[in-house]
N, C-alpha and C. Protein backbone atom coordinates (compact mmCIF):
# COMPACT_ATOMS: atom_id res chain seq x y z
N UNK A 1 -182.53 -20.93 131.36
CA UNK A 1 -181.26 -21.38 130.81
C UNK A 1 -180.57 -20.21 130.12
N UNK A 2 -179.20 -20.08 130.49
CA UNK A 2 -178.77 -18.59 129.52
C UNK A 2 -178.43 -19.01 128.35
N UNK A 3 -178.25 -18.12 127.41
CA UNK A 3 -178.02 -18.08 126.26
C UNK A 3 -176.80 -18.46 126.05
N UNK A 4 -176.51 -18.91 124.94
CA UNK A 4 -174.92 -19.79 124.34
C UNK A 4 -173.96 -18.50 124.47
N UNK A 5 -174.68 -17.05 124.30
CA UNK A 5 -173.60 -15.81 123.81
C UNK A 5 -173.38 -15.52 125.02
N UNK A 6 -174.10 -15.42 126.06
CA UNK A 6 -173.96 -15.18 127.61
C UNK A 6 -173.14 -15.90 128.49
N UNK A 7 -172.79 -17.09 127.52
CA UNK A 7 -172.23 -18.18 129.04
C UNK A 7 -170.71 -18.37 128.21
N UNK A 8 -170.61 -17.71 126.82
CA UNK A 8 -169.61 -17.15 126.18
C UNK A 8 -168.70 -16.44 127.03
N UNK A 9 -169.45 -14.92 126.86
CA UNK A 9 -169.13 -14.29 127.66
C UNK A 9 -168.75 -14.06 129.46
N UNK A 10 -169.77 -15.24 129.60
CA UNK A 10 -169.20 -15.40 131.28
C UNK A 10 -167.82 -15.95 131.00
N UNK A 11 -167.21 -17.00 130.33
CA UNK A 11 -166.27 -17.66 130.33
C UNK A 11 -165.15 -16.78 129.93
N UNK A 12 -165.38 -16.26 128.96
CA UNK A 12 -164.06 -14.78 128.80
C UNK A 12 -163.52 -14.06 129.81
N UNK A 13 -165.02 -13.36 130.93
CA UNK A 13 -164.57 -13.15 131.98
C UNK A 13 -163.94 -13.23 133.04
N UNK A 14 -164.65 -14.85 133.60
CA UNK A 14 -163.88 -15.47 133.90
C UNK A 14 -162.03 -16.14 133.44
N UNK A 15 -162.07 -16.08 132.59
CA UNK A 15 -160.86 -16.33 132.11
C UNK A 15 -159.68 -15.02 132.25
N UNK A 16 -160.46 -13.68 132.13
CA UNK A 16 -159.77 -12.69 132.50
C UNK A 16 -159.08 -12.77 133.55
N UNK A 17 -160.62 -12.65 134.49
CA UNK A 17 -160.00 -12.65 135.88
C UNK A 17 -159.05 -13.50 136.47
N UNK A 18 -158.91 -15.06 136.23
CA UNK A 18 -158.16 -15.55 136.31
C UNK A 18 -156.73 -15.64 136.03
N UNK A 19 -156.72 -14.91 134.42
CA UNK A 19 -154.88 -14.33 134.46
C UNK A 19 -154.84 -13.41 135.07
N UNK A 20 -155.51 -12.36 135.87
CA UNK A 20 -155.04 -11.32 136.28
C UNK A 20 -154.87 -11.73 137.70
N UNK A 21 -155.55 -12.81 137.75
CA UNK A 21 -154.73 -13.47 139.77
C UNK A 21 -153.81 -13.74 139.58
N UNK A 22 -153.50 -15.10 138.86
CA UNK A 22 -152.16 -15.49 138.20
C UNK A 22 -151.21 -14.27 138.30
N UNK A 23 -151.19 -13.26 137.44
CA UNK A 23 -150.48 -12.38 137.20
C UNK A 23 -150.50 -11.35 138.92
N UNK A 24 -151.61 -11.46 139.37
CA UNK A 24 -150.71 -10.63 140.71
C UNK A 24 -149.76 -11.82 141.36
N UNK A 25 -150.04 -13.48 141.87
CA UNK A 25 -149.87 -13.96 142.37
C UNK A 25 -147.89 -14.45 141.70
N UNK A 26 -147.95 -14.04 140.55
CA UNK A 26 -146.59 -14.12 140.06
C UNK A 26 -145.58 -12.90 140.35
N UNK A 27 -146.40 -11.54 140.51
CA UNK A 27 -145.81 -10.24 140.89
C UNK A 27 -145.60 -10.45 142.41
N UNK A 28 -146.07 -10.86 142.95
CA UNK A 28 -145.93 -11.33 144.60
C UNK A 28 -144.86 -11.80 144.88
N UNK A 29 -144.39 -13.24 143.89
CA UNK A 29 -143.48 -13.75 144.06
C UNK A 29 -142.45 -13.14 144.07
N UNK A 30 -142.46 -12.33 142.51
CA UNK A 30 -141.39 -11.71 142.13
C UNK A 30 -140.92 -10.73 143.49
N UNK A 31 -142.07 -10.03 143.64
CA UNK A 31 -141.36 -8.94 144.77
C UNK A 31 -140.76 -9.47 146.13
N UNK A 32 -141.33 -10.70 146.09
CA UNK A 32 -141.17 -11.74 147.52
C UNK A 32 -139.07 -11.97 146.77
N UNK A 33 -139.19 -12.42 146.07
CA UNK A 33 -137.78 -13.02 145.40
C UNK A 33 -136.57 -12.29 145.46
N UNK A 34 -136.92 -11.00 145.75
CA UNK A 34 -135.61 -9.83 145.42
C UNK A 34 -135.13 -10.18 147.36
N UNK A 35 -135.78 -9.84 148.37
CA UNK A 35 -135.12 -9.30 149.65
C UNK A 35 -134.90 -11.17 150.09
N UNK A 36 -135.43 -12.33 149.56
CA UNK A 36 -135.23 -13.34 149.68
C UNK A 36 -134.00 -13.88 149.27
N UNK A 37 -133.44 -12.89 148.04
CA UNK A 37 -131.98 -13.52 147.32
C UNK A 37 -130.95 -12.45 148.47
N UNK A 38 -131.55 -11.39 148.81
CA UNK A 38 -130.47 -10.62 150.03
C UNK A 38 -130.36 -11.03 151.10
N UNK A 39 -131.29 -11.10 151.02
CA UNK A 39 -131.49 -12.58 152.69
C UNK A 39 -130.75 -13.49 152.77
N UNK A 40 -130.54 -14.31 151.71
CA UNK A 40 -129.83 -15.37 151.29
C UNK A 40 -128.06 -15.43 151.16
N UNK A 41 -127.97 -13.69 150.96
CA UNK A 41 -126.26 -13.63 151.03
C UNK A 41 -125.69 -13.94 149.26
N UNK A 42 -126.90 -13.64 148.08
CA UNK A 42 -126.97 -13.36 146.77
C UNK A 42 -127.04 -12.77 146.18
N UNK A 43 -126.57 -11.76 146.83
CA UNK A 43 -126.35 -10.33 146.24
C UNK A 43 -126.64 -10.29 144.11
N UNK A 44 -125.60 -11.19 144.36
CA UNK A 44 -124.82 -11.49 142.99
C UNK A 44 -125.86 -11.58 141.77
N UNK A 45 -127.06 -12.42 142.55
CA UNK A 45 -127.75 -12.87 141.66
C UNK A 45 -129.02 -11.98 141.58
N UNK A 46 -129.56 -10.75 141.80
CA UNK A 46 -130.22 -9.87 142.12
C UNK A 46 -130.41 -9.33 140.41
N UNK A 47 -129.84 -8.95 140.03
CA UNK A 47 -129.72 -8.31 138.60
C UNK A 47 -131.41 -9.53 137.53
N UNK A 48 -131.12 -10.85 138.07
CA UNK A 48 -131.87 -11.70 136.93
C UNK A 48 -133.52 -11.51 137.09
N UNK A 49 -133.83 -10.51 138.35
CA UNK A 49 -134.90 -10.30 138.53
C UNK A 49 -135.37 -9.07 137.82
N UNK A 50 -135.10 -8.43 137.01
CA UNK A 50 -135.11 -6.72 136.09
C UNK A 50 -134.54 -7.29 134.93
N UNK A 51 -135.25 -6.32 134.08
CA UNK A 51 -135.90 -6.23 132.64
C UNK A 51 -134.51 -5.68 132.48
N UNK A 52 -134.14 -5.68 130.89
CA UNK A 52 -132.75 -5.48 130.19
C UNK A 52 -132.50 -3.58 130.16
N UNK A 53 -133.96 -3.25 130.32
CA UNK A 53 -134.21 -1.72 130.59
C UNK A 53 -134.09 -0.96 131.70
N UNK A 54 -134.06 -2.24 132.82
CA UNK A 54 -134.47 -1.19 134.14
C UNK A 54 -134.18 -0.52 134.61
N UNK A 55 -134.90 0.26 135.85
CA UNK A 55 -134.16 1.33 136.36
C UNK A 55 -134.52 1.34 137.84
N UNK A 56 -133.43 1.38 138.81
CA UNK A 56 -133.26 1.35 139.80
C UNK A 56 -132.72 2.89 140.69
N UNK A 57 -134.12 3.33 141.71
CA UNK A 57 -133.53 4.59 142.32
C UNK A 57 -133.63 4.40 143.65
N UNK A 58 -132.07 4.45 143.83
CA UNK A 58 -132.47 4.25 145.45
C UNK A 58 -132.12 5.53 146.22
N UNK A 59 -132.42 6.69 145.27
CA UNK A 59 -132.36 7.86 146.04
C UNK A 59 -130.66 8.25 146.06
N UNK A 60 -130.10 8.96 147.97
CA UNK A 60 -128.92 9.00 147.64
C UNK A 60 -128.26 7.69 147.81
N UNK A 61 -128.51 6.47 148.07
CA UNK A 61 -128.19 5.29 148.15
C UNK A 61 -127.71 4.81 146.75
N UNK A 62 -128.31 4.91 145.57
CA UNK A 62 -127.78 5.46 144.51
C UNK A 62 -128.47 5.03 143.36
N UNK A 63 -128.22 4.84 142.32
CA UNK A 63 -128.93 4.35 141.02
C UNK A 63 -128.35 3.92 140.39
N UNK A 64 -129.19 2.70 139.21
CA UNK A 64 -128.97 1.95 138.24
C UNK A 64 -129.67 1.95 136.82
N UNK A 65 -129.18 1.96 135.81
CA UNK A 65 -130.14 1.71 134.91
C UNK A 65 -129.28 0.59 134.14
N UNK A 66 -130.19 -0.53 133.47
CA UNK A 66 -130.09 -1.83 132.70
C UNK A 66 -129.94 -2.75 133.66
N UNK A 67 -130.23 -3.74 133.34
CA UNK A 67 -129.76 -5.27 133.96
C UNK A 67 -128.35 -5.36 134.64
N UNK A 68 -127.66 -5.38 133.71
CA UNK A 68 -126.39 -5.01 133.69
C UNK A 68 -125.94 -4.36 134.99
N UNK A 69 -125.98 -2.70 134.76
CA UNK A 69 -125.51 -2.03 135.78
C UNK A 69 -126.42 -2.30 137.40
N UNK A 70 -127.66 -2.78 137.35
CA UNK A 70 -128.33 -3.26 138.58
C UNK A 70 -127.48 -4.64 139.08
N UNK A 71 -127.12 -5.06 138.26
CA UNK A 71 -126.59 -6.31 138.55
C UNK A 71 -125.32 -6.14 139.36
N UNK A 72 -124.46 -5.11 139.05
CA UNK A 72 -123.01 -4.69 139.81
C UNK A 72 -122.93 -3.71 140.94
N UNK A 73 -124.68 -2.88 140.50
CA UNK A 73 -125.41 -2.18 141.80
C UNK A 73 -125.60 -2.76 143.20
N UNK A 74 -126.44 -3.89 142.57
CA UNK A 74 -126.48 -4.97 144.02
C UNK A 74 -125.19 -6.09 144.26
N UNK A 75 -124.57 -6.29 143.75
CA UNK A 75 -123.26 -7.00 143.89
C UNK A 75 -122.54 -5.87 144.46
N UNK A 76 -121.88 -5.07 144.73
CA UNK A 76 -121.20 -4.25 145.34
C UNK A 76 -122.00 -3.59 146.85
N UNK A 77 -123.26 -3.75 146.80
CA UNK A 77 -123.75 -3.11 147.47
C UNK A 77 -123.37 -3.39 149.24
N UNK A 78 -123.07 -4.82 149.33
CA UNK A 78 -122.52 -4.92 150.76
C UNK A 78 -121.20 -4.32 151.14
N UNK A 79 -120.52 -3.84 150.37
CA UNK A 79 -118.77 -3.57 150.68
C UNK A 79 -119.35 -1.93 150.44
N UNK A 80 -120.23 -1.32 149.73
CA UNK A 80 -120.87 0.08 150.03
C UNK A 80 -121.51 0.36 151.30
N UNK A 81 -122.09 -0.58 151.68
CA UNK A 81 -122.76 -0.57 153.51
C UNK A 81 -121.51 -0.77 154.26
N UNK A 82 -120.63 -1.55 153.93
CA UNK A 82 -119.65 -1.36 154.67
C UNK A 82 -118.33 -0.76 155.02
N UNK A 83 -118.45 0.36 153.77
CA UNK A 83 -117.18 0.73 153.86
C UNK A 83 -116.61 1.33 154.80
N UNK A 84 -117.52 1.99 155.65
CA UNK A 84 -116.86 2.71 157.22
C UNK A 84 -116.44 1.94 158.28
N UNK A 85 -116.76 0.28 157.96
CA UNK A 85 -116.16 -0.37 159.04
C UNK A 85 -116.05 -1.64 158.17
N UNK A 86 -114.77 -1.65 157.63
CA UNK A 86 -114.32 -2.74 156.54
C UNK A 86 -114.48 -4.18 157.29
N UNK A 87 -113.62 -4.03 158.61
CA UNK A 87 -113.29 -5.26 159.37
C UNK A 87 -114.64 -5.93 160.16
N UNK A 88 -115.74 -5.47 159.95
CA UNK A 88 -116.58 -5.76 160.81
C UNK A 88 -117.62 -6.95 160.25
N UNK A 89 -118.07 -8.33 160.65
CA UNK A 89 -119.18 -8.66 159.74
C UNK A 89 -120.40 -7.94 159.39
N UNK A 90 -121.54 -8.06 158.49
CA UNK A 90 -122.23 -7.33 157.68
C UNK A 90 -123.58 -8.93 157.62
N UNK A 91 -124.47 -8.03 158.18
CA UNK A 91 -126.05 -9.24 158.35
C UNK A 91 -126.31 -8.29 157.81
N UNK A 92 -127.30 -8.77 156.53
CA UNK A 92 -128.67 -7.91 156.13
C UNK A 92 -129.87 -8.45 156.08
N UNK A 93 -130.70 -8.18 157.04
CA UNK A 93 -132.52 -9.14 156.64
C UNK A 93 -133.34 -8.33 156.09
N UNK A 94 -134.25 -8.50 155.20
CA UNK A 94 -135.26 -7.57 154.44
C UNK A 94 -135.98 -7.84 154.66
N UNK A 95 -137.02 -7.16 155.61
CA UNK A 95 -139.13 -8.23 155.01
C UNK A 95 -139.49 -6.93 154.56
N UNK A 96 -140.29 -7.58 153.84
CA UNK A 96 -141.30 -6.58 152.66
C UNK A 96 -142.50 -7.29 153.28
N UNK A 97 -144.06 -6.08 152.94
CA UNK A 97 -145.36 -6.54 153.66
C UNK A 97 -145.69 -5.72 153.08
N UNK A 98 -146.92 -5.99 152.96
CA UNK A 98 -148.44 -5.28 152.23
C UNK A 98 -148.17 -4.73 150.87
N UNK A 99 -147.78 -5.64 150.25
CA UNK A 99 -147.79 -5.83 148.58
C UNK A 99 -148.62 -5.47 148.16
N UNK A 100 -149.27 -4.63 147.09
CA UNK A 100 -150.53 -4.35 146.59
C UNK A 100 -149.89 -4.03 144.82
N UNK A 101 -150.97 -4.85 143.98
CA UNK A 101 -150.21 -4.65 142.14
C UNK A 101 -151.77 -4.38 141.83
N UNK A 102 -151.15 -3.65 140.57
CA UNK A 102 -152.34 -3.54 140.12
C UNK A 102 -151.75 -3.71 138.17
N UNK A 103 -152.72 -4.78 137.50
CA UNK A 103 -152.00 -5.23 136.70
C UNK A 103 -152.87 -4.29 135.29
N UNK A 104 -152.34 -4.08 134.38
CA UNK A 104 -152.63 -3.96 133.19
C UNK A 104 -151.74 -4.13 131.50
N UNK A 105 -152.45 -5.40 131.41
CA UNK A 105 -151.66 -6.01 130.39
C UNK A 105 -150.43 -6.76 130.73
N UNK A 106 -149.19 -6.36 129.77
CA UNK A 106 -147.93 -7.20 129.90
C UNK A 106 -147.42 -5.61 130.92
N UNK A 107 -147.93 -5.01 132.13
CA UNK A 107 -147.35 -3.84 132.86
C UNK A 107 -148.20 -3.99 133.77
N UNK A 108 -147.19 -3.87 134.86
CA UNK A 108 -148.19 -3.40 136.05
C UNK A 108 -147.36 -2.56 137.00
N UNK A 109 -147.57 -2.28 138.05
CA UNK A 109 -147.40 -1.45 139.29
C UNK A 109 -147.63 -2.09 140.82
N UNK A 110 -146.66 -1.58 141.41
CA UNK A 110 -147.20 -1.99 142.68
C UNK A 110 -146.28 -0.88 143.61
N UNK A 111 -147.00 -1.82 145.12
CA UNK A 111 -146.40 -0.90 146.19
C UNK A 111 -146.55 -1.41 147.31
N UNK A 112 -145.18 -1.67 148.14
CA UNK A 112 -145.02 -2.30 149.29
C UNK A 112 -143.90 -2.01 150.55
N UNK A 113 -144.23 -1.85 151.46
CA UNK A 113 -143.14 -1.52 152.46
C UNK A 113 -142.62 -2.60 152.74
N UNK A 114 -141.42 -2.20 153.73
CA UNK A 114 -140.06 -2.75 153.98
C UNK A 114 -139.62 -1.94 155.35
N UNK A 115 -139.18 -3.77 155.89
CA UNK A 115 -138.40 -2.99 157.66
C UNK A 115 -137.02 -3.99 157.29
N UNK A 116 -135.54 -3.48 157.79
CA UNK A 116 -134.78 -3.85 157.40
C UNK A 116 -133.47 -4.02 158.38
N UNK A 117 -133.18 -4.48 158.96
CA UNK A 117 -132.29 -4.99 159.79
C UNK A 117 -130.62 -5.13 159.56
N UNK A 118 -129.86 -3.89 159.54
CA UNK A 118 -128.47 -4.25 159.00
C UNK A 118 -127.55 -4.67 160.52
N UNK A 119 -126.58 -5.56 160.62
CA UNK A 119 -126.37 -5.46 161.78
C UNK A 119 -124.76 -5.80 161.29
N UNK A 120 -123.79 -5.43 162.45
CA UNK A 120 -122.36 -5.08 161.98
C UNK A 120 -122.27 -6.30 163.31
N UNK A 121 -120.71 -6.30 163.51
CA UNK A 121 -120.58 -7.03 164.19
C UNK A 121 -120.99 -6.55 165.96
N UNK A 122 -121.13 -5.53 166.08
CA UNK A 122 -121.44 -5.04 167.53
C UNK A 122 -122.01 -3.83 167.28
N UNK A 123 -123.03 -3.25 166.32
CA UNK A 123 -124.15 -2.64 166.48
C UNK A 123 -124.78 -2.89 165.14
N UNK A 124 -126.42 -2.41 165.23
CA UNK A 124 -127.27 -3.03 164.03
C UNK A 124 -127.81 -0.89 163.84
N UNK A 125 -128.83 -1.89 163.14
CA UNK A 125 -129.64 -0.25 162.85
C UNK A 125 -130.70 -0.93 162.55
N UNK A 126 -131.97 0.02 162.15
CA UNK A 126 -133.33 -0.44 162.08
C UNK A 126 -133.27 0.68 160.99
N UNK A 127 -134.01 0.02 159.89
CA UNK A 127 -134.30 0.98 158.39
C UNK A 127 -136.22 -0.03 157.89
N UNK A 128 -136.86 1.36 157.68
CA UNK A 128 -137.87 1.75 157.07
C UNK A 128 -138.40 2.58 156.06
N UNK A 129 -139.02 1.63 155.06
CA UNK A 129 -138.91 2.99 153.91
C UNK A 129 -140.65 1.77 152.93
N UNK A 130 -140.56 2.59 151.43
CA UNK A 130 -141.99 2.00 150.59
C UNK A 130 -140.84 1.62 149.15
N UNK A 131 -141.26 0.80 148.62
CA UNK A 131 -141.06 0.29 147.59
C UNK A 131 -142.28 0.97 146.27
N UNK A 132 -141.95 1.92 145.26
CA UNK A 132 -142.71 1.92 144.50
C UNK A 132 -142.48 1.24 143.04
N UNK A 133 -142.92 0.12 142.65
CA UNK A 133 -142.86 -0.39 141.53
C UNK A 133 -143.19 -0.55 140.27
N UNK A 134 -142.48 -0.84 139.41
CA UNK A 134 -143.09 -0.89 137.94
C UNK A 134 -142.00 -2.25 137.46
N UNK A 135 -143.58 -3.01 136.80
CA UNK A 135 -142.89 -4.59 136.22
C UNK A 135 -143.61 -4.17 134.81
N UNK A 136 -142.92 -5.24 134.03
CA UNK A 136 -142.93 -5.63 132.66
C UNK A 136 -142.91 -7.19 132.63
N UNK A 137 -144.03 -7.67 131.54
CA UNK A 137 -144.07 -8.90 131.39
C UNK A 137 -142.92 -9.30 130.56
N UNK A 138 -141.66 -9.79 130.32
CA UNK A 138 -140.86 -9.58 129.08
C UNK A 138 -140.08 -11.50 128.94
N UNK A 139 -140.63 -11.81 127.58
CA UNK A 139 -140.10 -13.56 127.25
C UNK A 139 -141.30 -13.72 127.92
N UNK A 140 -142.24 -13.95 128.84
CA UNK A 140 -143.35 -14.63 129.18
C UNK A 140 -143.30 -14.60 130.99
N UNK A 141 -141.99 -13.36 131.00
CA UNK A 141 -142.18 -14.14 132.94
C UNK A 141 -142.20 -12.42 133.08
N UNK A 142 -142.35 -11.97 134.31
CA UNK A 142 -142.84 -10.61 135.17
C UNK A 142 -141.48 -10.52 135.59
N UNK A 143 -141.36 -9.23 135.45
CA UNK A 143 -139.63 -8.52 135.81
C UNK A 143 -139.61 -7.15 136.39
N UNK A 144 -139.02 -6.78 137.12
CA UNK A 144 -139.25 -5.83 137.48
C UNK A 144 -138.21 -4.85 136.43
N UNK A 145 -139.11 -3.50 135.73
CA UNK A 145 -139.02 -2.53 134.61
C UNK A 145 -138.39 -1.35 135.88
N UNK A 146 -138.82 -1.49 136.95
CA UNK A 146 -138.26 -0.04 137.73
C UNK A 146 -138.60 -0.35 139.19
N UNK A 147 -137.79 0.22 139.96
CA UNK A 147 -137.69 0.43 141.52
C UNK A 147 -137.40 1.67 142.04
N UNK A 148 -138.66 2.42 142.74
CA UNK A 148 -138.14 3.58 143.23
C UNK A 148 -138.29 3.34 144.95
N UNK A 149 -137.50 3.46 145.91
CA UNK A 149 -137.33 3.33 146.78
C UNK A 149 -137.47 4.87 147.79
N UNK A 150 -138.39 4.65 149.09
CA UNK A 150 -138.52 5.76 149.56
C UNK A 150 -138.30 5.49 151.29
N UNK A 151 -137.31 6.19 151.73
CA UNK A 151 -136.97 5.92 152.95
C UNK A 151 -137.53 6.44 154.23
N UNK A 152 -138.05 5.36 154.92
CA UNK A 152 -139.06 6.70 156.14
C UNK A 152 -137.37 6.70 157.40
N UNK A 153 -136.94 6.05 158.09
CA UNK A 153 -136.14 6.48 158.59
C UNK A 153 -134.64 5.17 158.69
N UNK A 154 -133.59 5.20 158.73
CA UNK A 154 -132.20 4.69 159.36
C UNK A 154 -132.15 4.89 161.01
N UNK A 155 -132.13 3.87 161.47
CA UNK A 155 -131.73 4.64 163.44
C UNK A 155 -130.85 3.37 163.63
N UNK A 156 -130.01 3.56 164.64
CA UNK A 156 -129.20 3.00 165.30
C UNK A 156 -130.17 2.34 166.21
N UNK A 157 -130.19 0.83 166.08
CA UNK A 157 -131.49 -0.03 166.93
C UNK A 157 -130.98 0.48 168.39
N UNK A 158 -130.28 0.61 169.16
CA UNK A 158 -129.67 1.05 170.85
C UNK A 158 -130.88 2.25 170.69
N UNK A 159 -131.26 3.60 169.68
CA UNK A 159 -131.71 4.69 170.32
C UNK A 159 -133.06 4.27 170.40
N UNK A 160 -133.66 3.36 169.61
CA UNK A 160 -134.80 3.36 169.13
C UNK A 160 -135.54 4.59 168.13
N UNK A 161 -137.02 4.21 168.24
CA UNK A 161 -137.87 4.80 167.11
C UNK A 161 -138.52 5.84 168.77
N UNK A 162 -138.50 7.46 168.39
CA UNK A 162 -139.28 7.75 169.24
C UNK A 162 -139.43 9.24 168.06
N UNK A 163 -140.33 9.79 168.38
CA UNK A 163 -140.63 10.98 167.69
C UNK A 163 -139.98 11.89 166.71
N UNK A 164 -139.36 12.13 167.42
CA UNK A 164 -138.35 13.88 166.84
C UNK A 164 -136.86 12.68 165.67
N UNK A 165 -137.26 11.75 165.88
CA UNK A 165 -136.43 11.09 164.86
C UNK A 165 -136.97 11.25 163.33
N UNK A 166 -137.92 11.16 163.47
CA UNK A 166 -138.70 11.66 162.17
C UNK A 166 -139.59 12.18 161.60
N UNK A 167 -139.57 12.40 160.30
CA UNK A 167 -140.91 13.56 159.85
C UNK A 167 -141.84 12.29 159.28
N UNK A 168 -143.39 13.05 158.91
CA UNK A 168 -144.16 12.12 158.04
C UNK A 168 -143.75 11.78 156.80
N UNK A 169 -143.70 10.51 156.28
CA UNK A 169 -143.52 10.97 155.07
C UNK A 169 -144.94 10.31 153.99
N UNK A 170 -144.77 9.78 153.30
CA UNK A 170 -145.94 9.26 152.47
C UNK A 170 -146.04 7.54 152.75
């Protein structure tokens, strides 16, 4: 029979481990929630997913820092994809895959790719790139604290993906 201090301690453990599923299984969502509200044609509402601090790099695509300015980042962001062809409609689909967090405390990290589908009214493109993340637990719910975005390639879907289109990247 184990000891009262042992089955203590199992239960702490257990209890650990259990918020720290919880807590990936809520970071999942979260990261699931962002290309789901673009998907959706919600641009608008993109901002309520980041911390009052955050910071958003999307490279030369461009940057954000606060809630705030992410919020008018991704609200503008379709009439920025489109400004070379104003008159044309504008599809955007996002999937994100192979999520991986790794949690510590009210902070964690993660990292997940993305294939991305923009399509105009009579040609699309094919975009690939990694999501590197940083959340903050902040009021009691998981937010994303930062987004650094890393692009493996843009192609015009007609040429396809064949070699000399791109370098390795990470």
């Amino acid at each position: 029979m184990p000891e009262q201090s042992e089955i203590v301690d199992l239960v702490k453990s257990l209890e650990e481990r259990v918020r720290i599923l919880e807590d990936e299984r809520e970071l999942n969502r979260l990261r699931a929630e962002l290309p789901r509200r673009i998907n959706d044609g919600r641009w608008e509402t993109v901002g309520e997913l980041f911390s009052t601090a955050a910071h958003l790099d999307y490279g030369h695509l461009g940057r954000a820092s606060g809630r705030d300015m992410i919020q008018q980042y991704f609200a503008a962001l379709p009439g920025r994809i489109q400004q070379d062809r104003p008159d044309s409609g504008l599809l955007v689909k996002q999937f994100v895959h192979g999520h991986e967090v790794e949690v510590s405390g009210n902070l964690a990290t993660g990292v997940s790719f993305f294939e991305e589908r923009v399509v105009f009214d009579d040609e699309s493109a094919m975009v690939a790139g990694k999501f590197a993340d940083t959340y903050v637990r902040e009021g009691g719910r998981w937010l994303f604290a930062r987004i650094e975005l890393t692009l493996y390639w843009v192609l015009p879907h007609h040429e396809g993906l064949v070699r000399k289109d791109f370098s390795p990247q990470n």
